[in-house]
N, C-alpha and C. Protein backbone atom coordinates (compact mmCIF):
# COMPACT_ATOMS: atom_id res chain seq x y z
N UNK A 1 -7.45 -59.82 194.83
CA UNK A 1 -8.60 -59.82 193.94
C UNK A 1 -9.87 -59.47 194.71
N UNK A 2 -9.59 -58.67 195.67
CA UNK A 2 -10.95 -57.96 196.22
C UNK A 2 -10.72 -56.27 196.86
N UNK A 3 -11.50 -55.76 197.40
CA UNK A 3 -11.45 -54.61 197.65
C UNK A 3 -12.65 -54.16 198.84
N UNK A 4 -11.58 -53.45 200.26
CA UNK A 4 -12.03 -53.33 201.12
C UNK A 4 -13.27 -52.28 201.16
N UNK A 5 -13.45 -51.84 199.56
CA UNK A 5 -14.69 -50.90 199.23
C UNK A 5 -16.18 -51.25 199.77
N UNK A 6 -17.30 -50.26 199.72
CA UNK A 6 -18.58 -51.48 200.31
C UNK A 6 -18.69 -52.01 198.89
N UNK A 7 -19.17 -53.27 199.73
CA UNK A 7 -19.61 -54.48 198.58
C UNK A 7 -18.84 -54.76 197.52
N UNK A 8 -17.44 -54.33 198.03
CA UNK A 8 -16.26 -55.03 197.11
C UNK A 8 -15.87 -54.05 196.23
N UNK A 9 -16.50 -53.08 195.91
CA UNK A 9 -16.51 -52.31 194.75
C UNK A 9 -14.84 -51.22 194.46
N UNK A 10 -14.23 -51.06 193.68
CA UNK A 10 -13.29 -50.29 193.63
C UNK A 10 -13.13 -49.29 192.42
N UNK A 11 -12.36 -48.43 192.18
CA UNK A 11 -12.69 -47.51 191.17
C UNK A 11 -11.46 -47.00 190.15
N UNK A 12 -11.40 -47.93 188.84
CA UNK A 12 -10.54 -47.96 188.24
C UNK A 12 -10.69 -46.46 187.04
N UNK A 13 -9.21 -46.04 187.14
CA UNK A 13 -8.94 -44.56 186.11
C UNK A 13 -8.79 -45.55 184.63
N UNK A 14 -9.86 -45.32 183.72
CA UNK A 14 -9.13 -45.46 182.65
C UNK A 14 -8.36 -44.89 181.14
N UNK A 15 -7.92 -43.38 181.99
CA UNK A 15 -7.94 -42.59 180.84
C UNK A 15 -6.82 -43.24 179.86
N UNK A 16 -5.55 -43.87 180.07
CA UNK A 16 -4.67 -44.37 178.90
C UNK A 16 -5.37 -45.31 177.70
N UNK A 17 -6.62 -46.17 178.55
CA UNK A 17 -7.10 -46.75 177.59
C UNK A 17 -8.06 -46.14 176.09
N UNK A 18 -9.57 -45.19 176.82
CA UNK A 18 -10.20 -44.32 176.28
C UNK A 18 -10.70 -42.93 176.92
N UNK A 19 -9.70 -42.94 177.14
CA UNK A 19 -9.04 -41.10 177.06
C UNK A 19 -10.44 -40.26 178.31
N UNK A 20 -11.13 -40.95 178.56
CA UNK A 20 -11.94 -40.50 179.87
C UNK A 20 -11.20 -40.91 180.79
N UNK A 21 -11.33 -39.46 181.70
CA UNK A 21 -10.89 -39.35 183.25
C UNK A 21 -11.94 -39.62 184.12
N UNK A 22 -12.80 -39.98 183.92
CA UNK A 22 -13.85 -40.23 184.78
C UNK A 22 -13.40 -42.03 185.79
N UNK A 23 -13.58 -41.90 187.11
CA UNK A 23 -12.86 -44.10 187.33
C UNK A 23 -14.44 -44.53 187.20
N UNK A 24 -14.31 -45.42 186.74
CA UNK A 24 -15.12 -46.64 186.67
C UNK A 24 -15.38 -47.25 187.83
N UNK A 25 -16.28 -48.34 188.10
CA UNK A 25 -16.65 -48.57 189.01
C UNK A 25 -16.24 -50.39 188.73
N UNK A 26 -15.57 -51.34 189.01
CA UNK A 26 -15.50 -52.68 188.77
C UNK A 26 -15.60 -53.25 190.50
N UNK A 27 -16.00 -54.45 190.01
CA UNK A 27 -15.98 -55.32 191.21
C UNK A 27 -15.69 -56.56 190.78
N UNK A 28 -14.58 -57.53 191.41
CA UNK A 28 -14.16 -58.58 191.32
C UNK A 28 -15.43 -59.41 192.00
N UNK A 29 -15.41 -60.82 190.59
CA UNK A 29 -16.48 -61.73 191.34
C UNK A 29 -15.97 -62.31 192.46
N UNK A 30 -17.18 -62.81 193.43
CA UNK A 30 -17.20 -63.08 195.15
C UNK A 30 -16.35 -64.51 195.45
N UNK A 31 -15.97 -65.29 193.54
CA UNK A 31 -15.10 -66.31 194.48
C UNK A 31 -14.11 -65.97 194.28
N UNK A 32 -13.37 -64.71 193.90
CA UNK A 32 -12.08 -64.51 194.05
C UNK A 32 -11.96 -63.95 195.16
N UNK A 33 -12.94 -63.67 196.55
CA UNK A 33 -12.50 -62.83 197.63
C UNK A 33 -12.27 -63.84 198.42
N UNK A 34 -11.73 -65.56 198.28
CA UNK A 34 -10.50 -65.93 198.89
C UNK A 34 -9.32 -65.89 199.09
N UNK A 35 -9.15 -65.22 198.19
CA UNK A 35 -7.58 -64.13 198.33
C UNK A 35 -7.49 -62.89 198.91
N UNK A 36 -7.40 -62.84 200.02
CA UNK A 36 -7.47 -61.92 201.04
C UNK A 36 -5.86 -61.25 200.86
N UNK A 37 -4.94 -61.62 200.89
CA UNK A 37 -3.40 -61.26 200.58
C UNK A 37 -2.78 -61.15 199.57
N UNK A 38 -1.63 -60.63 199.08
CA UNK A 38 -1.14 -60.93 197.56
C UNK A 38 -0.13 -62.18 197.97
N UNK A 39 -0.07 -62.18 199.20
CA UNK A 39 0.88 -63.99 199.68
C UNK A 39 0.05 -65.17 199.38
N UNK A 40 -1.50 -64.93 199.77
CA UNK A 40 -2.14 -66.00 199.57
C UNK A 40 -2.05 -66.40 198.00
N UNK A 41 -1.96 -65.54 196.67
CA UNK A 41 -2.15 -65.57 195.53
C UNK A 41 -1.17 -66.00 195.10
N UNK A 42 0.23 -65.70 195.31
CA UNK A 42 1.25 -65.87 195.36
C UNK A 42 1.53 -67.73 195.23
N UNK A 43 0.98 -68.18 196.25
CA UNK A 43 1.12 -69.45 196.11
C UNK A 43 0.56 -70.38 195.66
N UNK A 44 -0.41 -69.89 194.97
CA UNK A 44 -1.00 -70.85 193.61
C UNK A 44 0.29 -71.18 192.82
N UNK A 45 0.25 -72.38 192.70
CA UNK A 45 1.44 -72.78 191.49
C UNK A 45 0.35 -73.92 190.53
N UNK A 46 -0.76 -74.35 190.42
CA UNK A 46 -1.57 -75.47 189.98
C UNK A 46 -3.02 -74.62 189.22
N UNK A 47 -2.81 -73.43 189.25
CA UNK A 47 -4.14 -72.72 188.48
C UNK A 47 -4.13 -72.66 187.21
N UNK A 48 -5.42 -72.76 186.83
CA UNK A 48 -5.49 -72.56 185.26
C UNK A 48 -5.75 -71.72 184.67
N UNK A 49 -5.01 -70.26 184.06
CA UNK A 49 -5.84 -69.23 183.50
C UNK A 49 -5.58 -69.24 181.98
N UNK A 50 -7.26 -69.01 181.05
CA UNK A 50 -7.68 -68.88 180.06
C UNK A 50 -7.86 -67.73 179.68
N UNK A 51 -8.13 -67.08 178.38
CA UNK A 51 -8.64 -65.64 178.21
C UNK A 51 -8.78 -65.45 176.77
N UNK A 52 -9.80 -64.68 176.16
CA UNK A 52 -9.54 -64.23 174.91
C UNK A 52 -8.80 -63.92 174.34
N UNK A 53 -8.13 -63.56 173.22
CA UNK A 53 -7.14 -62.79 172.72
C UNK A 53 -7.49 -61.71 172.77
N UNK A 54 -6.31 -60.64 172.47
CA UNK A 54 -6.81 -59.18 172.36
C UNK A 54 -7.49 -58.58 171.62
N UNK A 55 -8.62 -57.50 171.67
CA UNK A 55 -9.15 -57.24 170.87
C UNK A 55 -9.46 -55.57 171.21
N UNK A 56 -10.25 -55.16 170.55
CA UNK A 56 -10.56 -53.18 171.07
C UNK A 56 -11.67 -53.09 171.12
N UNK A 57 -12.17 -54.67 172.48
CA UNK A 57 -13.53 -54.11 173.06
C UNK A 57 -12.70 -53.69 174.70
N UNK A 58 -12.69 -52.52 174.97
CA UNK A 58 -12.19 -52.38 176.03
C UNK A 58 -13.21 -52.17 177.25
N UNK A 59 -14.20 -52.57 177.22
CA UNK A 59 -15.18 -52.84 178.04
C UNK A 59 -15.90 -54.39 178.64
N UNK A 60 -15.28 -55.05 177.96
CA UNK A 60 -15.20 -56.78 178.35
C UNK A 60 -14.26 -57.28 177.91
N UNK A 61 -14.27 -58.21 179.34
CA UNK A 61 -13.34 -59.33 178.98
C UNK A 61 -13.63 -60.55 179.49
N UNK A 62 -13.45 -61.46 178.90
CA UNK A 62 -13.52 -62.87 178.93
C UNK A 62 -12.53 -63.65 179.03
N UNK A 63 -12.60 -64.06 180.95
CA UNK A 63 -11.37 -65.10 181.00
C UNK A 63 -12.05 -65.37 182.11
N UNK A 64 -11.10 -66.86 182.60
CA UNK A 64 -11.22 -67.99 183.25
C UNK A 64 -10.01 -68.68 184.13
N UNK A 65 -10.34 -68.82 185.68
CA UNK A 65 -9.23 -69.30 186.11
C UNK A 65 -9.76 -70.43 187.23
N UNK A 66 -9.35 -71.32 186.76
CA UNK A 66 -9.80 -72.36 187.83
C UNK A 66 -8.13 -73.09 189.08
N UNK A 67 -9.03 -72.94 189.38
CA UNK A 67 -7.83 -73.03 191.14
C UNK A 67 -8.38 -74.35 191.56
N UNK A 68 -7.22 -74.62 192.22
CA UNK A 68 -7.28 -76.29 192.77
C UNK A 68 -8.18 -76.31 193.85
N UNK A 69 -8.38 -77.44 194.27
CA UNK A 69 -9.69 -77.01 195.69
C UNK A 69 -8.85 -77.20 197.01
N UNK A 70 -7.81 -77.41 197.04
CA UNK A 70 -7.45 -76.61 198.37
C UNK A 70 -6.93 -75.56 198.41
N UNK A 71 -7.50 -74.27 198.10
CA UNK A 71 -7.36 -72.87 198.53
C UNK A 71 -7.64 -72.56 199.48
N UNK A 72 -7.07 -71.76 200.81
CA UNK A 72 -7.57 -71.61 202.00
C UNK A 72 -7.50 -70.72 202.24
């Protein structure tokens, strides 16, 4: 959940969704860049993830994951 881009930044294609080839620009918020590995993520077994249902705003989304506090 981060990206060795500057300032985190990475660049998602979304033409399957709305048909522009142009990538986007997203950046994961800064407390998910304690997951440095997909091993470290991996071993969450105690997290909580929330989220909207689906809808055809494909430009936000609204969700929530709260992680136990010993993440290291």
């Amino acid at each position: 959940m981060s990206s060795s881009g500057i300032e985190g930044v990475c660049y998602v294609e979304t033409k399957n969704l709305d048909g522009e080839t142009n990538l986007k620009a997203k950046k994961a918020p800064k407390e998910m860049s304690v997951f440095k590995t997909a091993e470290q993520f991996k071993d969450i077994n105690s997290a909580v993830i929330s989220c909207e249902l689906p809808n055809k705003d494909i430009y936000k989304f609204d969700g929530k994951m709260l992680l136990p506090i010993n993440v290291s």
